[in-house]
Protein backbone atom coordinates (compact mmCIF):
# COMPACT_ATOMS: atom_id res chain seq x y z
CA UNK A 1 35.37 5.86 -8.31
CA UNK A 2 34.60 8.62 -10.95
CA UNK A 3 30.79 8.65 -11.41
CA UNK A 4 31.62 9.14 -14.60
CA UNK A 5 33.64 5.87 -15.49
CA UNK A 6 30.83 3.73 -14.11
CA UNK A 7 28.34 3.99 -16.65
CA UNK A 8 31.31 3.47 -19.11
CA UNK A 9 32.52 0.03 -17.23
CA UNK A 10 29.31 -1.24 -17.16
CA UNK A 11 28.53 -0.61 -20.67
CA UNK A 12 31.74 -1.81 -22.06
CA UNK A 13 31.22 -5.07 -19.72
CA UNK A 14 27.71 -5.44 -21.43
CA UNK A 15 29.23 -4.94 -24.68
CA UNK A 16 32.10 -7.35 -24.35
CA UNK A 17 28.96 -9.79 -23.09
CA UNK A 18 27.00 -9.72 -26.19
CA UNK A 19 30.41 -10.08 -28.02
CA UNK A 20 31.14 -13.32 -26.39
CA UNK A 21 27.81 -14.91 -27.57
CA UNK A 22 29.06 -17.43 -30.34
CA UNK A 23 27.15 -16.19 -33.61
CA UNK A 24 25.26 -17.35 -35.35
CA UNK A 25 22.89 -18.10 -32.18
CA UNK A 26 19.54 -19.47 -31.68
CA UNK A 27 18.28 -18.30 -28.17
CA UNK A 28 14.65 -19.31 -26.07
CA UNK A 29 14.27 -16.57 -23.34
CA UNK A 30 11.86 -18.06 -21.13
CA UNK A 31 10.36 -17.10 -17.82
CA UNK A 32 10.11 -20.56 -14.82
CA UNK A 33 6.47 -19.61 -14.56
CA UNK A 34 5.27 -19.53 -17.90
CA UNK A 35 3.07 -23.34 -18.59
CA UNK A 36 4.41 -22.96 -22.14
CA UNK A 37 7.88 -22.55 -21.35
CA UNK A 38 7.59 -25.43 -19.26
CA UNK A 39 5.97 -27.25 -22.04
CA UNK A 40 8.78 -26.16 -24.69
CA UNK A 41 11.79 -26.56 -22.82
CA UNK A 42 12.60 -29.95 -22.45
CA UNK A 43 12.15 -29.95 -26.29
CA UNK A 44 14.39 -27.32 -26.74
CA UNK A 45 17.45 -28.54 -24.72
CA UNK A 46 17.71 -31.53 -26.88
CA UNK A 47 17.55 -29.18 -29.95
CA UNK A 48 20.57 -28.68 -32.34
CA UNK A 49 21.44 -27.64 -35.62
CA UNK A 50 24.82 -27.34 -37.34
CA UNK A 51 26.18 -24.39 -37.34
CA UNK A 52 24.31 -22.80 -35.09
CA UNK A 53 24.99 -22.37 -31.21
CA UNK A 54 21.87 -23.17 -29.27
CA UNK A 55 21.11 -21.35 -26.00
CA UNK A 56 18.42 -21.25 -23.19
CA UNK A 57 18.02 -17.87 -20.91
CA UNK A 58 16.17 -17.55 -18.13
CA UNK A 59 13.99 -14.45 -17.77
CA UNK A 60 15.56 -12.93 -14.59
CA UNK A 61 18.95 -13.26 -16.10
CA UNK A 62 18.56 -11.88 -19.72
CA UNK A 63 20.17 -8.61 -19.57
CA UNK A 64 20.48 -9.08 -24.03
CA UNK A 65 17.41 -8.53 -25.59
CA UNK A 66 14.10 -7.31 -24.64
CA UNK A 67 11.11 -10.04 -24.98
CA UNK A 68 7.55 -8.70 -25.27
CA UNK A 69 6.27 -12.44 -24.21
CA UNK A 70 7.66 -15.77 -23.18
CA UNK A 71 8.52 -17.84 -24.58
CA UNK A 72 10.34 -16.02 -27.03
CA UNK A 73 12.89 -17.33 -29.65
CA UNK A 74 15.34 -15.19 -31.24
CA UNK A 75 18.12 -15.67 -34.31
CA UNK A 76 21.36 -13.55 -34.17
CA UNK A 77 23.10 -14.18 -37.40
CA UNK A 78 26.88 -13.87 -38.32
CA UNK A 79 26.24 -10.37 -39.18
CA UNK A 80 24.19 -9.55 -36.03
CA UNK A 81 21.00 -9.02 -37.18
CA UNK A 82 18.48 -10.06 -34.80
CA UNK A 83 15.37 -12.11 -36.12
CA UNK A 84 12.52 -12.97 -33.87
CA UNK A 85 10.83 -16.09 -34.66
CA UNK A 86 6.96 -16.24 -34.61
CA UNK A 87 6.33 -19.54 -35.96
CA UNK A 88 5.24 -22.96 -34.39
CA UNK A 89 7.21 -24.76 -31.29
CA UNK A 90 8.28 -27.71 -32.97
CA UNK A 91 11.81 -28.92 -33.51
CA UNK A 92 11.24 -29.39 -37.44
CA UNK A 93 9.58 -25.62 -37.18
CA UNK A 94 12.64 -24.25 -35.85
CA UNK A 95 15.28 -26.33 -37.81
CA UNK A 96 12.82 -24.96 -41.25
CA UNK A 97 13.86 -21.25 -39.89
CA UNK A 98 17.27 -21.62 -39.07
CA UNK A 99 17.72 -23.21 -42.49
CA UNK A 100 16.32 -20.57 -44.16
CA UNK A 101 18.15 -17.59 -41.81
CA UNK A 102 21.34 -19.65 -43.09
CA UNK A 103 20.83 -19.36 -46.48
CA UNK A 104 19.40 -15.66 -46.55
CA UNK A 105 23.40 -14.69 -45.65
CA UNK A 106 26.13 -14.27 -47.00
CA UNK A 107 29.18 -16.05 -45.55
């Protein structure tokens, strides 16, 4: 195979990737060692919010978005802006956020 058309495979298979993420998204990238991540998870998988597709990824499979610390949550609205969210690790904190990332857009 063409050195060349490598690079390009791989980056349009990344690309298509991202694409395929329903938006708008709320995502927890999260490492299996981290004692807060272990703490916050089980609270997060019985999160929702409407209109808003709620994932989990694990550290040693995000190949998305760089985290500086775990764990990390991050918004990607309809328009594909990424927000990182710095506030508490409560359900009601997080449902306050995506409400207000909701009604920031336009849609």
């Amino acid at each position: 195979m063409n050195v060349l058309l490598v690079p390009l495979i791989l980056t349009l298979g990344y690309l298509f990737y991202k694409s395929s993420i329903p938006l708008p998204s709320f995502t927890l990238y999260y490492a299996n060692w981290c004692g807060h991540c272990k703490t916050v998870l089980p609270i997060f998988r019985n999160f929702q919010h409407p209109g808003v597709t709620i994932r989990m990824v694990e550290q040693s499979r995000n190949n998305e978005y760089m985290v500086a610390g775990f764990p990390s949550f991050v918004f990607r609205g309809r328009d594909g802006i990424v927000t990182e969210f710095k506030g508490g690790r409560t359900p009601d904190d997080w449902a306050a956020f995506l409400h207000s990332q909701q009604n920031v857009r336009i849609e």
